[in-house]
C-alpha atoms as a PDB file:
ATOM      1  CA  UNK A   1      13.961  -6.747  -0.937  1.00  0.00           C
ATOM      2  CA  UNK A   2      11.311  -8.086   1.441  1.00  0.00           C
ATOM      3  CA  UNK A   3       8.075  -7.414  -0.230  1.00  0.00           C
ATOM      4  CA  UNK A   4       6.756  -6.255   3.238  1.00  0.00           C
ATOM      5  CA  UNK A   5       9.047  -3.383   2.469  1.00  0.00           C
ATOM      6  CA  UNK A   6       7.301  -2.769  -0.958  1.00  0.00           C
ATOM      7  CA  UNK A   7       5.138  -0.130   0.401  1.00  0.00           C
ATOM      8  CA  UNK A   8       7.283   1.580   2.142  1.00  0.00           C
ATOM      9  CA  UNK A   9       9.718   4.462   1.328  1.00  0.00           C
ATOM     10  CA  UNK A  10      13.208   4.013   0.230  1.00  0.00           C
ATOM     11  CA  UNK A  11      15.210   6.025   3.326  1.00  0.00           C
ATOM     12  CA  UNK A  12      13.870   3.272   5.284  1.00  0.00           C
ATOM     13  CA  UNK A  13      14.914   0.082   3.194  1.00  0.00           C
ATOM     14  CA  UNK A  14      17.634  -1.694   3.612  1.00  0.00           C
ATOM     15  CA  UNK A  15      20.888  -1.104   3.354  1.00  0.00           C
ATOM     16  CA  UNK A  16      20.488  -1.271  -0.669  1.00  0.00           C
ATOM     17  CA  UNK A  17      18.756   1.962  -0.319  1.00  0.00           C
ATOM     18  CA  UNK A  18      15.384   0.220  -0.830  1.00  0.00           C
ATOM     19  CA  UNK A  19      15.847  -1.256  -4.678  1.00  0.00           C
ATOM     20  CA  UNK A  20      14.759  -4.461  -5.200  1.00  0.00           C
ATOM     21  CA  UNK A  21      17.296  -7.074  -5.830  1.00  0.00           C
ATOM     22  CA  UNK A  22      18.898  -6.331  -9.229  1.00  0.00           C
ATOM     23  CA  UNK A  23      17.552  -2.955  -9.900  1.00  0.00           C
ATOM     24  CA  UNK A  24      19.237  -0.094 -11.383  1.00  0.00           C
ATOM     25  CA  UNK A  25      21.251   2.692  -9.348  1.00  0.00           C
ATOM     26  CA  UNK A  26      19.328   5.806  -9.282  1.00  0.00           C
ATOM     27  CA  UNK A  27      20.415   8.284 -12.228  1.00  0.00           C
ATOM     28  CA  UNK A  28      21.289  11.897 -12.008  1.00  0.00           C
ATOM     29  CA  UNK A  29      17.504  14.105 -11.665  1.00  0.00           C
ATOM     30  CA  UNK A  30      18.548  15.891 -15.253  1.00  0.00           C
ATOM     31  CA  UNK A  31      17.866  13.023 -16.809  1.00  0.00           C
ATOM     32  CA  UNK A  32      15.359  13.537 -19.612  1.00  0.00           C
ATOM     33  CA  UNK A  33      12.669  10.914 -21.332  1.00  0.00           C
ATOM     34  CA  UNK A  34       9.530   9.799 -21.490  1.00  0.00           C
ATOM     35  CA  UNK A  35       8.741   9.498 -17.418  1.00  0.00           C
ATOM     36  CA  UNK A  36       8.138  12.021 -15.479  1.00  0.00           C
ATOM     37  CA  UNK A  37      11.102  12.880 -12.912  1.00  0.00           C
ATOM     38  CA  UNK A  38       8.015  12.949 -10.071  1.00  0.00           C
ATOM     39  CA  UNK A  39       7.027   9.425  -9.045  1.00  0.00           C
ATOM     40  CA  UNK A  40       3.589  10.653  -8.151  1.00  0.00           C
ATOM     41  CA  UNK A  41       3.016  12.518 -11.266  1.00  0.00           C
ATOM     42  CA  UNK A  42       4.527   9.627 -13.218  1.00  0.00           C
ATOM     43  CA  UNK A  43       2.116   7.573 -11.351  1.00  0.00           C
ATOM     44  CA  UNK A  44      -0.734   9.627 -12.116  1.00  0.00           C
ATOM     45  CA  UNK A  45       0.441   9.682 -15.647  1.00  0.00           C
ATOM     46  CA  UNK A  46       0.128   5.998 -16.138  1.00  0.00           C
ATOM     47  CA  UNK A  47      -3.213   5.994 -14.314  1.00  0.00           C
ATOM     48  CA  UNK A  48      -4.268   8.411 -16.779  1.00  0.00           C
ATOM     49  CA  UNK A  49      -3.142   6.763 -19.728  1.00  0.00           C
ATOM     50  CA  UNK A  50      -4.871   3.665 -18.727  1.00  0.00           C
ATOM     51  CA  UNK A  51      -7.877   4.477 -18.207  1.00  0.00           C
ATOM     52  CA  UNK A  52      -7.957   5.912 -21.676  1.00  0.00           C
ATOM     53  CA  UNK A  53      -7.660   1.992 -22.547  1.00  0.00           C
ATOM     54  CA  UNK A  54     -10.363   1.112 -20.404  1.00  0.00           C
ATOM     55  CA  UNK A  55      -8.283  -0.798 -18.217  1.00  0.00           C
ATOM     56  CA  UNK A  56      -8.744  -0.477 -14.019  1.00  0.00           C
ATOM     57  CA  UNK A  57      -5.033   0.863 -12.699  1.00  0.00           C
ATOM     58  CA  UNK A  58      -4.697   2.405  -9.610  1.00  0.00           C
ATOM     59  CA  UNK A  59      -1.868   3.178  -7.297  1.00  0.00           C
ATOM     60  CA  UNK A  60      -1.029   1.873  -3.676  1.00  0.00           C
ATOM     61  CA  UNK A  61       1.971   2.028  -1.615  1.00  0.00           C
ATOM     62  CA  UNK A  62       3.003   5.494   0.249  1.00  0.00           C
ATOM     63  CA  UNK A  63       2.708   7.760  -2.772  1.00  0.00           C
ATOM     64  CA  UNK A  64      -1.129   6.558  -2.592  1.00  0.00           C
ATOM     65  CA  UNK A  65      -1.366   8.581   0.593  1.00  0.00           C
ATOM     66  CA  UNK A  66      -0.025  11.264  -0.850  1.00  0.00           C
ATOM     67  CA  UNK A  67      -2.311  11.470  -3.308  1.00  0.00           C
ATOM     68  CA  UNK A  68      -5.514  11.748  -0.206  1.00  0.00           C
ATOM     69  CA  UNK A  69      -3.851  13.612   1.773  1.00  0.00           C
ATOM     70  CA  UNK A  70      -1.905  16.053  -0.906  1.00  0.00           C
ATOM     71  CA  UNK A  71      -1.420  19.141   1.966  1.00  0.00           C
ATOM     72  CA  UNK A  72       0.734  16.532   4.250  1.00  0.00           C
ATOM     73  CA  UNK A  73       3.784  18.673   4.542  1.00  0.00           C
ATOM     74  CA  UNK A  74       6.150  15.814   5.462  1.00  0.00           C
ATOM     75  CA  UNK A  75       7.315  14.473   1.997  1.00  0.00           C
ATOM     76  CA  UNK A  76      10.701  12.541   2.593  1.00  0.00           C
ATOM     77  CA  UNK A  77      12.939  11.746  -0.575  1.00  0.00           C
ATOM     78  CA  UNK A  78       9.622  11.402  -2.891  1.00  0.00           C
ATOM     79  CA  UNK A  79      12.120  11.559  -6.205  1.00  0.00           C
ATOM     80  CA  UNK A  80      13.583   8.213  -4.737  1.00  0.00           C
ATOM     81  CA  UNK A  81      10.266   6.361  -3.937  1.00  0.00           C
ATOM     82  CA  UNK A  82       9.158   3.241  -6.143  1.00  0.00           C
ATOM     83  CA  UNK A  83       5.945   3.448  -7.750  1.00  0.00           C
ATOM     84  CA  UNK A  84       3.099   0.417  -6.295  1.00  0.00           C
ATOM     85  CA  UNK A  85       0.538  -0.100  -8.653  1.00  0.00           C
ATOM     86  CA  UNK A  86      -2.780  -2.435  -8.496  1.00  0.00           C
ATOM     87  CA  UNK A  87      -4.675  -4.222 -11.654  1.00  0.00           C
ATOM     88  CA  UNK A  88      -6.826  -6.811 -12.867  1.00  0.00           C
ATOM     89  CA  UNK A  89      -5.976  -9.884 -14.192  1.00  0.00           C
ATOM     90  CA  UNK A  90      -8.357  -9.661 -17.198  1.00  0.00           C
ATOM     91  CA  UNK A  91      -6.164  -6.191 -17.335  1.00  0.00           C
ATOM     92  CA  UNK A  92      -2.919  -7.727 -16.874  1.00  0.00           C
ATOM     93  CA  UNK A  93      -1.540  -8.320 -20.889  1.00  0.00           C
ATOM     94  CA  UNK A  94      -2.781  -4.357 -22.174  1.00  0.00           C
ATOM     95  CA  UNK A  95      -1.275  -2.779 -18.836  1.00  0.00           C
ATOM     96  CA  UNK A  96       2.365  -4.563 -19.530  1.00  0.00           C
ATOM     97  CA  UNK A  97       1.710  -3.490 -23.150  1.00  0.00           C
ATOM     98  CA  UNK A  98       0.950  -0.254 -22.557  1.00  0.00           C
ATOM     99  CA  UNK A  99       3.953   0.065 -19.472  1.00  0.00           C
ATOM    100  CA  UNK A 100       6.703  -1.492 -22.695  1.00  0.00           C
ATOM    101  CA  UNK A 101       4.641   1.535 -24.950  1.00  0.00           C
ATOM    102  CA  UNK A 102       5.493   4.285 -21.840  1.00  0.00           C
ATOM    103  CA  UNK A 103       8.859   3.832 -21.262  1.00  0.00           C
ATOM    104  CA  UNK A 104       9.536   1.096 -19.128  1.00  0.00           C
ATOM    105  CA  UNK A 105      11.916  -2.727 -19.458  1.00  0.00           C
ATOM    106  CA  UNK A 106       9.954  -5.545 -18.017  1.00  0.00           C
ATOM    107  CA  UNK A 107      11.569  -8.019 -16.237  1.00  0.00           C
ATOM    108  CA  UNK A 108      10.635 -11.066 -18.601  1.00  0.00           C
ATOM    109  CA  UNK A 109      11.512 -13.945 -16.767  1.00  0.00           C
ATOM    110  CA  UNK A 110      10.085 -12.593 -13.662  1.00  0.00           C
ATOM    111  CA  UNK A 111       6.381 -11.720 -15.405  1.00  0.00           C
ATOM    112  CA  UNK A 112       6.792 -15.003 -16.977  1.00  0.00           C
ATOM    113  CA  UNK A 113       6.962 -16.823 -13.326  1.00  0.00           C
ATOM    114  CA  UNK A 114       4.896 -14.694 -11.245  1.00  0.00           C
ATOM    115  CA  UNK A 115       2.968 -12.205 -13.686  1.00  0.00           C
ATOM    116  CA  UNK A 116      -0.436 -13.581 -12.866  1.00  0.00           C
ATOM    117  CA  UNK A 117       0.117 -12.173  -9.284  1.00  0.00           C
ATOM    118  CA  UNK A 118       2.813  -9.608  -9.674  1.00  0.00           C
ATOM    119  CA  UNK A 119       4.783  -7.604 -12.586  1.00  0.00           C
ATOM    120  CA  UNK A 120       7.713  -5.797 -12.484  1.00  0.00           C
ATOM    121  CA  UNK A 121       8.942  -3.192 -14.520  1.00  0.00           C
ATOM    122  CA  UNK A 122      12.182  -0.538 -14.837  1.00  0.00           C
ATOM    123  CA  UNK A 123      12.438   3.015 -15.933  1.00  0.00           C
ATOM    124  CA  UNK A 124      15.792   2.703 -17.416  1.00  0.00           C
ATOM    125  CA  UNK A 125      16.575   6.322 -17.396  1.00  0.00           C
ATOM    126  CA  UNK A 126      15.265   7.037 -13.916  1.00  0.00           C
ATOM    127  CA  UNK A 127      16.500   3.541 -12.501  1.00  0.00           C
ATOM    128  CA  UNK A 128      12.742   3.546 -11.115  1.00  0.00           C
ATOM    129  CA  UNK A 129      10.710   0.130 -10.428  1.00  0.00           C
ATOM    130  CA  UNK A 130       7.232  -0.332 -10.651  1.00  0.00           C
ATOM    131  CA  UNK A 131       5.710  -2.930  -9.171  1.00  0.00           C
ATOM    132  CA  UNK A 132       2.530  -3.945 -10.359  1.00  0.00           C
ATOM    133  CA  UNK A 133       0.215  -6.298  -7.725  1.00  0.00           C
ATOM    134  CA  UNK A 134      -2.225  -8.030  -9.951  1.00  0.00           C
ATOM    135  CA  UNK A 135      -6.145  -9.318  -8.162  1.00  0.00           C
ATOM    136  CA  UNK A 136      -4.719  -9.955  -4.507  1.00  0.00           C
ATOM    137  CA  UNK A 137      -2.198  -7.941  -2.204  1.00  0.00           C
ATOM    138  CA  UNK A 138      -0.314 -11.073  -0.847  1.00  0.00           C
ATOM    139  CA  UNK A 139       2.005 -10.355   2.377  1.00  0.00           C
ATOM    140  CA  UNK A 140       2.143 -10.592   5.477  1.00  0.00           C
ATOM    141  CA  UNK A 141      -1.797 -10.968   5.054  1.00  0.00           C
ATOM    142  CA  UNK A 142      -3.886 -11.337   2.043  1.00  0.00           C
ATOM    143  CA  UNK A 143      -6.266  -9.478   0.616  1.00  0.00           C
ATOM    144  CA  UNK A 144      -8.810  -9.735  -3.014  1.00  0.00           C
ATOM    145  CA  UNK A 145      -9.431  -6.198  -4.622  1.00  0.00           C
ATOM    146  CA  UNK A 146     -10.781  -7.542  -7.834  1.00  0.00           C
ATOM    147  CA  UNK A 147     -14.355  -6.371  -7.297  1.00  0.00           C
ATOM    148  CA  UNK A 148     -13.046  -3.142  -5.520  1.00  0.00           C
ATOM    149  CA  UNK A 149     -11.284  -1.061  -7.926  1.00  0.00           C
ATOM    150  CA  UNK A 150     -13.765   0.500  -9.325  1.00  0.00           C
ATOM    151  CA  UNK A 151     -14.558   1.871  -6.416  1.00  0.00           C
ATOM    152  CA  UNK A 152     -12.361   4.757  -6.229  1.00  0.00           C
ATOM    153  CA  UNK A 153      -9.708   6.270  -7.839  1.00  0.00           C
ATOM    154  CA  UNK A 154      -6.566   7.400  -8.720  1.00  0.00           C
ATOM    155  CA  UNK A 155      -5.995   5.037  -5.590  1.00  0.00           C
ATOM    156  CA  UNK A 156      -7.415   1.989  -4.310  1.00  0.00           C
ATOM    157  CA  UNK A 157     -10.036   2.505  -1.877  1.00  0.00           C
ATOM    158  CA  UNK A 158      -9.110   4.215   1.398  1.00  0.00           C
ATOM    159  CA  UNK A 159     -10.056   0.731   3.508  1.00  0.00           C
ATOM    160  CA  UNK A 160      -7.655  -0.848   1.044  1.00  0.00           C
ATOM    161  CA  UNK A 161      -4.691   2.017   2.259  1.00  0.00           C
ATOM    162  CA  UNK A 162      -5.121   1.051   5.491  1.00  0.00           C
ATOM    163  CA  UNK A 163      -5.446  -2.551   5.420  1.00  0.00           C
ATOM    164  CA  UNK A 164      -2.268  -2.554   3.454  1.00  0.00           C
ATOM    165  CA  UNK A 165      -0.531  -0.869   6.273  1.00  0.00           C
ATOM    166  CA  UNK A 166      -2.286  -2.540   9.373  1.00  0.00           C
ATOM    167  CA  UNK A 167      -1.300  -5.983   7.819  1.00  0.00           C
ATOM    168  CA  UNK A 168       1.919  -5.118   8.575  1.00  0.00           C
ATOM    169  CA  UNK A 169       3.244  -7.841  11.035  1.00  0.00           C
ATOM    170  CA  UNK A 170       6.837  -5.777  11.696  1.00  0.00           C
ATOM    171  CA  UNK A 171       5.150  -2.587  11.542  1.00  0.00           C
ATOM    172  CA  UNK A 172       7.779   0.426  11.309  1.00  0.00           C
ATOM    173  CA  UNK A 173       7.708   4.312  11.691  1.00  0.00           C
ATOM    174  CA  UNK A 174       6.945   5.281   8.408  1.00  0.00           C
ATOM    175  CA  UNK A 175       3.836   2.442   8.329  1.00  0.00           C
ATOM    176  CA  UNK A 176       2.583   4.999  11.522  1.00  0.00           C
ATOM    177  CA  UNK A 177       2.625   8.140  10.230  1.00  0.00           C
ATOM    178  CA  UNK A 178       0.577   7.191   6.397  1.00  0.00           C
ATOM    179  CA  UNK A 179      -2.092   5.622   8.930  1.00  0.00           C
ATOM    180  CA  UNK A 180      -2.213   8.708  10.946  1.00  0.00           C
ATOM    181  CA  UNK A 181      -1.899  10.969   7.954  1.00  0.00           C
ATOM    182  CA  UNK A 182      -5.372   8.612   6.619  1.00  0.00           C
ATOM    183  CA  UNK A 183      -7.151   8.672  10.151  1.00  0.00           C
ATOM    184  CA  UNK A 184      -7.157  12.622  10.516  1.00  0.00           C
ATOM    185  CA  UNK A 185      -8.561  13.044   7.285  1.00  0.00           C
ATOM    186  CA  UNK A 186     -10.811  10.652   6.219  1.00  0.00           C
ATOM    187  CA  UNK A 187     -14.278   9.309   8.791  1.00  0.00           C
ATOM    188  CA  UNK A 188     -15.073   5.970   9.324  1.00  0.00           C
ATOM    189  CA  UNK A 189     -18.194   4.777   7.698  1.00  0.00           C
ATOM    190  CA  UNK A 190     -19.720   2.086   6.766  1.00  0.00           C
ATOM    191  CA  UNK A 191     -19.376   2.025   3.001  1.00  0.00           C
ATOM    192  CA  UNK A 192     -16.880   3.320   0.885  1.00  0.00           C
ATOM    193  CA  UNK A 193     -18.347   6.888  -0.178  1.00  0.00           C
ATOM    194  CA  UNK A 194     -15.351   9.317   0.745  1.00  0.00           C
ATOM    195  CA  UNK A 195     -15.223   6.978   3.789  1.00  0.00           C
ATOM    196  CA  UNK A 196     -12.808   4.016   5.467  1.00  0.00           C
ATOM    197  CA  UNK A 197     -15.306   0.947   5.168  1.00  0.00           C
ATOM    198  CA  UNK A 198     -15.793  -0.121   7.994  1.00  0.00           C
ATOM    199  CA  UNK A 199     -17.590  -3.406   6.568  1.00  0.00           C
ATOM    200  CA  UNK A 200     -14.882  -4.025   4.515  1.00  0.00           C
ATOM    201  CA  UNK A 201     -12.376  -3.896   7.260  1.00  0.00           C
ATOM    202  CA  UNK A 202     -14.744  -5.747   9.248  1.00  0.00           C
ATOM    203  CA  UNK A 203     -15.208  -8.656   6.593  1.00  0.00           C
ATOM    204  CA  UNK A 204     -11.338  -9.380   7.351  1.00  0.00           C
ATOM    205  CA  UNK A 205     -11.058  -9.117  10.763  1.00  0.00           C
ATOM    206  CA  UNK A 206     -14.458 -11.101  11.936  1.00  0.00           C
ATOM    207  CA  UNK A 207     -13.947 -13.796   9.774  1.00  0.00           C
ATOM    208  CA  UNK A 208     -10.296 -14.383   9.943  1.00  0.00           C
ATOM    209  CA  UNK A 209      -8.466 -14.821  13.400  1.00  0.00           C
ATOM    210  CA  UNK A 210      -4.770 -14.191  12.149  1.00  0.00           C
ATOM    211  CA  UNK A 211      -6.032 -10.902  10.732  1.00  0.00           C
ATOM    212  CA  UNK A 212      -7.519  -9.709  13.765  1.00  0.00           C
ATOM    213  CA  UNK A 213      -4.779 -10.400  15.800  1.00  0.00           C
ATOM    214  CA  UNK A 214      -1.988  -8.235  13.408  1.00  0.00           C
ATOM    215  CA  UNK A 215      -4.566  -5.463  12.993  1.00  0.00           C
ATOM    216  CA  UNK A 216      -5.696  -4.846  16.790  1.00  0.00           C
ATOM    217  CA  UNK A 217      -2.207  -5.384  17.886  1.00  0.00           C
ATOM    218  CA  UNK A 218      -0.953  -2.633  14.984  1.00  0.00           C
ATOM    219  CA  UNK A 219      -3.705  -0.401  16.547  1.00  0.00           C
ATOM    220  CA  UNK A 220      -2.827  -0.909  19.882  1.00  0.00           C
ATOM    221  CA  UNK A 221       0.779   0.570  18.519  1.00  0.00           C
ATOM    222  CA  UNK A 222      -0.550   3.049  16.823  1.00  0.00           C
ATOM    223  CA  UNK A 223      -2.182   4.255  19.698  1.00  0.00           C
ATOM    224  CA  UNK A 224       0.836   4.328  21.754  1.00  0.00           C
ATOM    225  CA  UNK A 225       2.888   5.973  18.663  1.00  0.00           C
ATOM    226  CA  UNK A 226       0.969   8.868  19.097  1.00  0.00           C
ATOM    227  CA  UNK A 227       0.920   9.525  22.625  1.00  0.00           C
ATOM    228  CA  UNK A 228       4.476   8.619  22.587  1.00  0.00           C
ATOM    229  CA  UNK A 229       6.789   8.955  19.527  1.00  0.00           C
ATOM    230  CA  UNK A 230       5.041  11.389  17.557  1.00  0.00           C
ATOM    231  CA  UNK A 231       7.315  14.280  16.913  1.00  0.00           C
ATOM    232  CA  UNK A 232       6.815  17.703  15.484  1.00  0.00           C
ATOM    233  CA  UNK A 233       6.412  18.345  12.178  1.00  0.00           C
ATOM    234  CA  UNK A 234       5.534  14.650  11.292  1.00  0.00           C
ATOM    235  CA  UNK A 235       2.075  15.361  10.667  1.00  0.00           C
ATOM    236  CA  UNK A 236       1.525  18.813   9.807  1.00  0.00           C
ATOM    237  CA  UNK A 237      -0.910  19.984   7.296  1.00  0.00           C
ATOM    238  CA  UNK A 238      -0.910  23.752   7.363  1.00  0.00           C
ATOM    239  CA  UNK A 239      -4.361  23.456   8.861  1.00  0.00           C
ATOM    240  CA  UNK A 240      -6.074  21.592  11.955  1.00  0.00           C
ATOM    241  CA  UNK A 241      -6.442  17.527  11.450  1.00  0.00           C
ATOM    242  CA  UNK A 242     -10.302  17.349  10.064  1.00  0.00           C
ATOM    243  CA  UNK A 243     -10.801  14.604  12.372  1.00  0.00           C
ATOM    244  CA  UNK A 244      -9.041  13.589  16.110  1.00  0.00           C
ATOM    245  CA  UNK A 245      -6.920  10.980  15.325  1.00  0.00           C
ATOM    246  CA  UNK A 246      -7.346   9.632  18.787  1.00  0.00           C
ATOM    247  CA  UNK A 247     -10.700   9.191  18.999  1.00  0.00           C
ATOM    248  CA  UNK A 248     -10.552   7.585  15.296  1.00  0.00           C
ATOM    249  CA  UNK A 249      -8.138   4.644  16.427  1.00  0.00           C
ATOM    250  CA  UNK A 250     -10.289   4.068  19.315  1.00  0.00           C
ATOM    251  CA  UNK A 251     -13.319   4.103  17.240  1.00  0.00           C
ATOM    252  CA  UNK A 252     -11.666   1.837  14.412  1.00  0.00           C
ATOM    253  CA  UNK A 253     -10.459  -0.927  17.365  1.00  0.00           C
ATOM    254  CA  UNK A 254     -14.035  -0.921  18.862  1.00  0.00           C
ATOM    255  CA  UNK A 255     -15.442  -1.787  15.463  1.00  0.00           C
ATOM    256  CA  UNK A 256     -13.645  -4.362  14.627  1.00  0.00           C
ATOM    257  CA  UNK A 257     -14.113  -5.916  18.360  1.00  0.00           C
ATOM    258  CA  UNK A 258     -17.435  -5.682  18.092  1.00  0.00           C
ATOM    259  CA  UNK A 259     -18.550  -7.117  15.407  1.00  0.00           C
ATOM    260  CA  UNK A 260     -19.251 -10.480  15.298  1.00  0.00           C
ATOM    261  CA  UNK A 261     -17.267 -13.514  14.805  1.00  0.00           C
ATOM    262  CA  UNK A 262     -17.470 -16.278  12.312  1.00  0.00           C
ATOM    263  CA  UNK A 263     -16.918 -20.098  13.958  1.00  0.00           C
ATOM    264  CA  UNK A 264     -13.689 -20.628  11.889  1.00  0.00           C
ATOM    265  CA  UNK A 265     -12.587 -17.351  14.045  1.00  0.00           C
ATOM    266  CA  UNK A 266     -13.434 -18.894  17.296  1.00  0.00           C
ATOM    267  CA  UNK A 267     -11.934 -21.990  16.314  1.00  0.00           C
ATOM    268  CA  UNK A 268      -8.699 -20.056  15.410  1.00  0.00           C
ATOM    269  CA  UNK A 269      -8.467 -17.592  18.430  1.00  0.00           C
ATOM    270  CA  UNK A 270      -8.783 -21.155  20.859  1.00  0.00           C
ATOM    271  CA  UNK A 271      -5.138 -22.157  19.309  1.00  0.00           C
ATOM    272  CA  UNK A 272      -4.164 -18.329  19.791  1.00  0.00           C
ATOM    273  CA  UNK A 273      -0.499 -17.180  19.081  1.00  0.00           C
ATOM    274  CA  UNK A 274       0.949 -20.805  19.528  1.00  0.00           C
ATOM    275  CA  UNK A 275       0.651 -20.910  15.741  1.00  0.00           C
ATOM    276  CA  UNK A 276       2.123 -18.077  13.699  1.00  0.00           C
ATOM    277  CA  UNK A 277      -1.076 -16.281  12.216  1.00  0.00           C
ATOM    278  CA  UNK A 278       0.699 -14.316   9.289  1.00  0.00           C
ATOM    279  CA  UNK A 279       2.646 -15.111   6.423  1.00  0.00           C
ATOM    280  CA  UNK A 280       6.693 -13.813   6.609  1.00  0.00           C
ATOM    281  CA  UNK A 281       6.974 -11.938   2.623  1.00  0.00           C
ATOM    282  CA  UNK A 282       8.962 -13.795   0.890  1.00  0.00           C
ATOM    283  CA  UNK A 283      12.330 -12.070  -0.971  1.00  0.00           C
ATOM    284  CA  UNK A 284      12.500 -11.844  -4.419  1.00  0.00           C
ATOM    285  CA  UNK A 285      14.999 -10.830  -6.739  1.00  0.00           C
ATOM    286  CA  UNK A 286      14.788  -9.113 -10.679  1.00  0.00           C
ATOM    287  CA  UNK A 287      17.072 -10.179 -12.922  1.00  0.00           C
ATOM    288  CA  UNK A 288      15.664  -8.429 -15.995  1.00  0.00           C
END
């Protein structure tokens, strides 16, 4: 599987229903053991347990915006979503410990090859990977969170959820809807503090063209999504939006325009989209 597709939901993976290469077939829901059946409580569950450790765990992907926005009514196939976790380095040896003590089969050779960016790991009764992204989400963009999980929690910090999102370069459906879900709940600010950091998204986009260019163009889809292609039902709370999600994406683009640009961005944005500015995610397969 493309590891662009790593955060998103498995009804809209491809055609090998959104397991990673070499992963297990799902297993019938009566299975019993020591997971959780819910990927979100499971999730929550291995949060939990590590931060009784002391170690910094927290969960990304699209159950992370399930966690923020918990009254979203529009919960496809949740049983069949992968689990997307984020750690430290320094954290990296207790957490795959501790994953080995919960339940779960690492995939040795793989951890042995590309553990100091990225674990993987299999709930053999559930057939359920989690993927754990270790100092640096690495796709179709890069980003550092090693000085920002603290921050929050169970999940990384809201400017984290949607830089992982507007990073995006084939940005799908699915990708739309979390941001949207995020944008009508959550203000702009600029710090963290039950905000979306603005400076944080900032620091990206001001500094590096390539970034820029993915995340105004995602917004500039976004935008169009929702006076467009939203349809009933998709975003549905059982209560009004706390914020207009309109006036958010507007606000969000005019931030990141304004602010000012480092040389090395200038430089960049002279060569413009001659040179590809983001990475294609590579494919990588489990063997176990």
């Amino acid at each position: 599987m493309a590891r662009e597709d790593r955060f998103r939901t498995s009804e809209e993976a491809p055609a090998n229903g959104g397991r990673p290469l070499g992963a297990a077939e799902p297993v019938p829901s009566e299975v019993v053991g020591p997971t959780l059946r819910d990927p979100l409580a499971e999730a929550l569950r291995l949060i939990g347990l590590a931060d009784k450790e002391g170690l910094q765990v927290r969960l990304m992907g699209g159950l992370s915006f399930h966690v923020r926005v918990p009254d979203w009514t529009a919960r496809v196939e949740r049983e069949r979503r992968d689990i997307d976790l984020a750690t430290l380095s320094s954290d990296r040896k207790a957490l795959s410990g501790l994953m080995e003590a919960s339940g779960y089969v690492a995939d040795r050779q793989y951890n042995a090859l590309y553990g100091h960016k990225q674990m993987y790991f299999m709930d053999p009764a559930r057939g359920r990977p989690v993927d754990v992204i270790v100092d640096r989400l690495d796709m179709c963009h890069t980003f550092e969170f090693t000085d920002r999980l603290g921050v929050d929690r169970p999940t990384v910090p809201l400017a984290e959820m949607l830089l992982s999102k507007l990073q995006i370069a084939h940005i799908n459906r699915k990708d739309f809807l979390d941001l949207l879900a995020l944008l009508s709940n959550f203000p702009l600010g600029p710090h963290d503090d039950g905000a979306i950091s603005l400076t944080r998204i900032t620091a990206l986009t001001s500094t590096d063209w390539g970034w820029w260019r993915t995340v105004t163009g995602n917004l500039d889809k976004l935008r169009l999504f929702l006076d467009t292609d939203l349809q009933p039902g998709e975003l549905e709370f059982n209560r009004p939006p706390r914020f207009d999600i309109e006036t958010q994406v507007v606000e969000l683009r005019s931030a990141i325009d304004d602010a000012s640009k480092t040389r090395r961005w200038k430089l960049r944005a002279q060569v413009g989209e001659r040179l590809q500015w983001f990475q294609e995610p590579e494919e990588v397969g489990h063997g176990r």
